[in-house]
N, C-alpha and C. Protein backbone atom coordinates (compact mmCIF):
# COMPACT_ATOMS: atom_id res chain seq x y z
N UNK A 1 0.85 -1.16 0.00
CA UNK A 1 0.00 0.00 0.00
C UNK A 1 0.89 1.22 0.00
N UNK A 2 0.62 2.41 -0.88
CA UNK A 2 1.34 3.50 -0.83
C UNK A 2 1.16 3.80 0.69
N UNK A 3 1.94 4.53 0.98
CA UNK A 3 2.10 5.71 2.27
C UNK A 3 1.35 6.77 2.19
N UNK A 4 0.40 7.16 1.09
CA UNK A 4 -0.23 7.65 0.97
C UNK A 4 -1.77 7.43 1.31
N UNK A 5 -2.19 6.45 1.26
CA UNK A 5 -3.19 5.90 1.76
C UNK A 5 -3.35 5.39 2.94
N UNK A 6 -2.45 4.96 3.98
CA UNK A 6 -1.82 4.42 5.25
C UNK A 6 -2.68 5.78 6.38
N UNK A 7 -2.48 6.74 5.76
CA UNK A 7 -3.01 8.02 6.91
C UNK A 7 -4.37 8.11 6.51
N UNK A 8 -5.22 7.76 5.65
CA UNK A 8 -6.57 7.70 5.30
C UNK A 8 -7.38 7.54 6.33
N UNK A 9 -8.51 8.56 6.43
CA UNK A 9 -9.30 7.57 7.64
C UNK A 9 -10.46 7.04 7.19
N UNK A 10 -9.87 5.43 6.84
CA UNK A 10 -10.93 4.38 6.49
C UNK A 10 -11.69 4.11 7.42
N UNK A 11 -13.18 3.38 7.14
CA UNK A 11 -14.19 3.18 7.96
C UNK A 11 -14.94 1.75 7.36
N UNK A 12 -15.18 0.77 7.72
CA UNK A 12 -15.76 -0.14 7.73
C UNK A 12 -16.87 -0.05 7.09
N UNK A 13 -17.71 -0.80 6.09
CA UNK A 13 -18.63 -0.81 5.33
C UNK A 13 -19.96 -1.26 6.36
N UNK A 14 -20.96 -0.69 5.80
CA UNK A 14 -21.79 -1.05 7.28
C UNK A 14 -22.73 -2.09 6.59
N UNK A 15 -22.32 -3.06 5.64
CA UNK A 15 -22.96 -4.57 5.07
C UNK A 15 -21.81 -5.15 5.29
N UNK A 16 -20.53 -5.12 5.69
CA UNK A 16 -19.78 -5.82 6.07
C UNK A 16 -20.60 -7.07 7.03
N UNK A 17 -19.93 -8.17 6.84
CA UNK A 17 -20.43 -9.45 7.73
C UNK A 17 -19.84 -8.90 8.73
N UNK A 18 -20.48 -9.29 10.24
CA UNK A 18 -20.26 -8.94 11.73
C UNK A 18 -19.11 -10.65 11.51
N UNK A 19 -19.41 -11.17 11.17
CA UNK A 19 -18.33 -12.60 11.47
C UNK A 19 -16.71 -12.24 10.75
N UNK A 20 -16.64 -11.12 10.01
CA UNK A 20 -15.38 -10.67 9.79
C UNK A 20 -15.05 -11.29 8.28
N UNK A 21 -15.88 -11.86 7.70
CA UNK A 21 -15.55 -12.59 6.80
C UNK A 21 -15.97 -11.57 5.18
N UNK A 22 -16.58 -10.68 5.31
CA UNK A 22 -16.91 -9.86 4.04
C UNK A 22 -16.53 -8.36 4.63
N UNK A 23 -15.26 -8.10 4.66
CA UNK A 23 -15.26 -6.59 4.80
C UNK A 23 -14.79 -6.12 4.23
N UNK A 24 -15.26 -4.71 4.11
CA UNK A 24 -14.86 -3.90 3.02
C UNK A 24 -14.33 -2.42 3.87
N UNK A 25 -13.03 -2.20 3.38
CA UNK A 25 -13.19 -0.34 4.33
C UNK A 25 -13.40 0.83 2.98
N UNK A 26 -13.60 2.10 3.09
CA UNK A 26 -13.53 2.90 2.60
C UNK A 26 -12.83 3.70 3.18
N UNK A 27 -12.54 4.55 2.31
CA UNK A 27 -11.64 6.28 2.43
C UNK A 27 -11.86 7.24 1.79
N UNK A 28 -12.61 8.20 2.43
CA UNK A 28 -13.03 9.43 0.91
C UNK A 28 -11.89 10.20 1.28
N UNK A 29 -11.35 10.81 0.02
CA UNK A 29 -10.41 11.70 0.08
C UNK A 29 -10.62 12.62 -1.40
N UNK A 30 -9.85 13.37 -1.52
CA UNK A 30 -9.92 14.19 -2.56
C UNK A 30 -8.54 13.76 -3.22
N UNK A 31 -8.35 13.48 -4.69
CA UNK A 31 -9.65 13.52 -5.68
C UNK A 31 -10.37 11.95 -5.75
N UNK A 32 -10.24 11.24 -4.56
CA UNK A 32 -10.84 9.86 -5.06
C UNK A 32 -11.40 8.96 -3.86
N UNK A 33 -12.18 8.36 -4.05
CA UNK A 33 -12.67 7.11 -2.88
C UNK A 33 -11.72 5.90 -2.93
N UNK A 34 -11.34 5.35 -2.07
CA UNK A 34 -10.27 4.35 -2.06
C UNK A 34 -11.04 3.39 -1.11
N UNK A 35 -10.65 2.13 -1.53
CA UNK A 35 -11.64 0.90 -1.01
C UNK A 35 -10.46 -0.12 -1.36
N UNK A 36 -10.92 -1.10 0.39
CA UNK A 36 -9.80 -2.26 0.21
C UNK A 36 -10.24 -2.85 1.30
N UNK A 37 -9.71 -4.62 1.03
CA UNK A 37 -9.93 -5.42 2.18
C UNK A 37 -9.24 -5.54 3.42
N UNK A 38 -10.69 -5.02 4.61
CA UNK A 38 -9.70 -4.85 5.52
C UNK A 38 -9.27 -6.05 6.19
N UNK A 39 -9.50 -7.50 5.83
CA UNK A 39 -8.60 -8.86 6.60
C UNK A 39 -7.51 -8.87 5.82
N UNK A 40 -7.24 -7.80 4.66
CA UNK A 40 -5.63 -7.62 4.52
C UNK A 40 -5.42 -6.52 3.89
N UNK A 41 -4.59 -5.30 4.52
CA UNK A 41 -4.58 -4.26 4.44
C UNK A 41 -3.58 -3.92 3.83
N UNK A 42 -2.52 -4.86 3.87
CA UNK A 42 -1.66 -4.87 2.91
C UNK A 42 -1.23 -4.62 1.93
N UNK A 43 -2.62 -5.06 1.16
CA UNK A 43 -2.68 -4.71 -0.31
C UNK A 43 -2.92 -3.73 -0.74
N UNK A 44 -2.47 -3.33 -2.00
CA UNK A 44 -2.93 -1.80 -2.72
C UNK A 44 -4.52 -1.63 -2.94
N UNK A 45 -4.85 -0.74 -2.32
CA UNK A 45 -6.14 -0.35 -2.52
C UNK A 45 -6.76 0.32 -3.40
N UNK A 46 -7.44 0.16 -4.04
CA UNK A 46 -8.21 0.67 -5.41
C UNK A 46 -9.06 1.95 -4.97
N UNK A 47 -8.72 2.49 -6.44
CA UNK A 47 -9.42 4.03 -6.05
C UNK A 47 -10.18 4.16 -7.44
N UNK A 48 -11.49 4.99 -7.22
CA UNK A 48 -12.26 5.42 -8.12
C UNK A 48 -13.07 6.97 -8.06
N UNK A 49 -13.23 7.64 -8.74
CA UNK A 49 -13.27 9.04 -8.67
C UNK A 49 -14.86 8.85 -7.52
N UNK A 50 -15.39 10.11 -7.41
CA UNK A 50 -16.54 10.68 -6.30
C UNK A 50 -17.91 10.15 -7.50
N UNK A 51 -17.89 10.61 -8.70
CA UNK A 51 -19.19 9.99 -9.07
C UNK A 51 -19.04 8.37 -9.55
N UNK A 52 -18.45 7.86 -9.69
CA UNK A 52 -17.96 6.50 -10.14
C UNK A 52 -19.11 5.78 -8.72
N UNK A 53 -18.54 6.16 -7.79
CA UNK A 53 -18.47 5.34 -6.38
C UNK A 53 -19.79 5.82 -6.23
N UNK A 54 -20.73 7.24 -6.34
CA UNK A 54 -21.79 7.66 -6.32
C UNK A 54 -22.63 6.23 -7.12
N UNK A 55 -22.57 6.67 -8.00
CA UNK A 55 -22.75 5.08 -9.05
C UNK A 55 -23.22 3.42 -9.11
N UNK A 56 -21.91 3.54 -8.16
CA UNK A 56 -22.01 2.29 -7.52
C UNK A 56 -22.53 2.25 -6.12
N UNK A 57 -22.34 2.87 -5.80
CA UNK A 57 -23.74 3.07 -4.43
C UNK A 57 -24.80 2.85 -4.35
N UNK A 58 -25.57 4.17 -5.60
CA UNK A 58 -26.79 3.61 -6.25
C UNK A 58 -27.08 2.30 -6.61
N UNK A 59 -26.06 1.97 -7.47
CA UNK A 59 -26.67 0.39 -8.41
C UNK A 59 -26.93 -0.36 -6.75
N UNK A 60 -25.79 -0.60 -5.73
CA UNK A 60 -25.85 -1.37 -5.06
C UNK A 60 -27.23 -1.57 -4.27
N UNK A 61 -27.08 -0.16 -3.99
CA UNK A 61 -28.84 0.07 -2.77
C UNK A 61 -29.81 -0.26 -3.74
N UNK A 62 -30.21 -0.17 -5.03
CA UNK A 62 -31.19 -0.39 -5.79
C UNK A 62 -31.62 0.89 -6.18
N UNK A 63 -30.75 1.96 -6.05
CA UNK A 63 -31.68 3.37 -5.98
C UNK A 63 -31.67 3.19 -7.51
């Protein structure tokens, strides 16, 4: 993971499984939303611009 993303303040997805087994964190930052698994944080985390993630929000909720 860059060092750049390390100071992010990610937050836990709130459909995350409570058993730890589907989680997801987020990070809004400017210019981008960054999303990654938090049972390994390790990894480089993917980023997608503010309406992208708007987007996919929608599709997800059904809006």
């Amino acid at each position: 993971m860059s060092s750049g993303t390390t100071e992010l303040p990610w937050f836990k997805s709130s459909y995350s499984g409570s058993e730890g087994d589907s989680c997801v964190e987020v990070a809004m930052a400017e210019p981008a939303v960054h999303v990654r698994d938090s049972k390994d944080t390790g990894r480089p985390a993917f980023t997608v611009g503010h309406e992208g993630w708007g987007s996919f929000v929608r599709f997800a909720s059904g809006r």
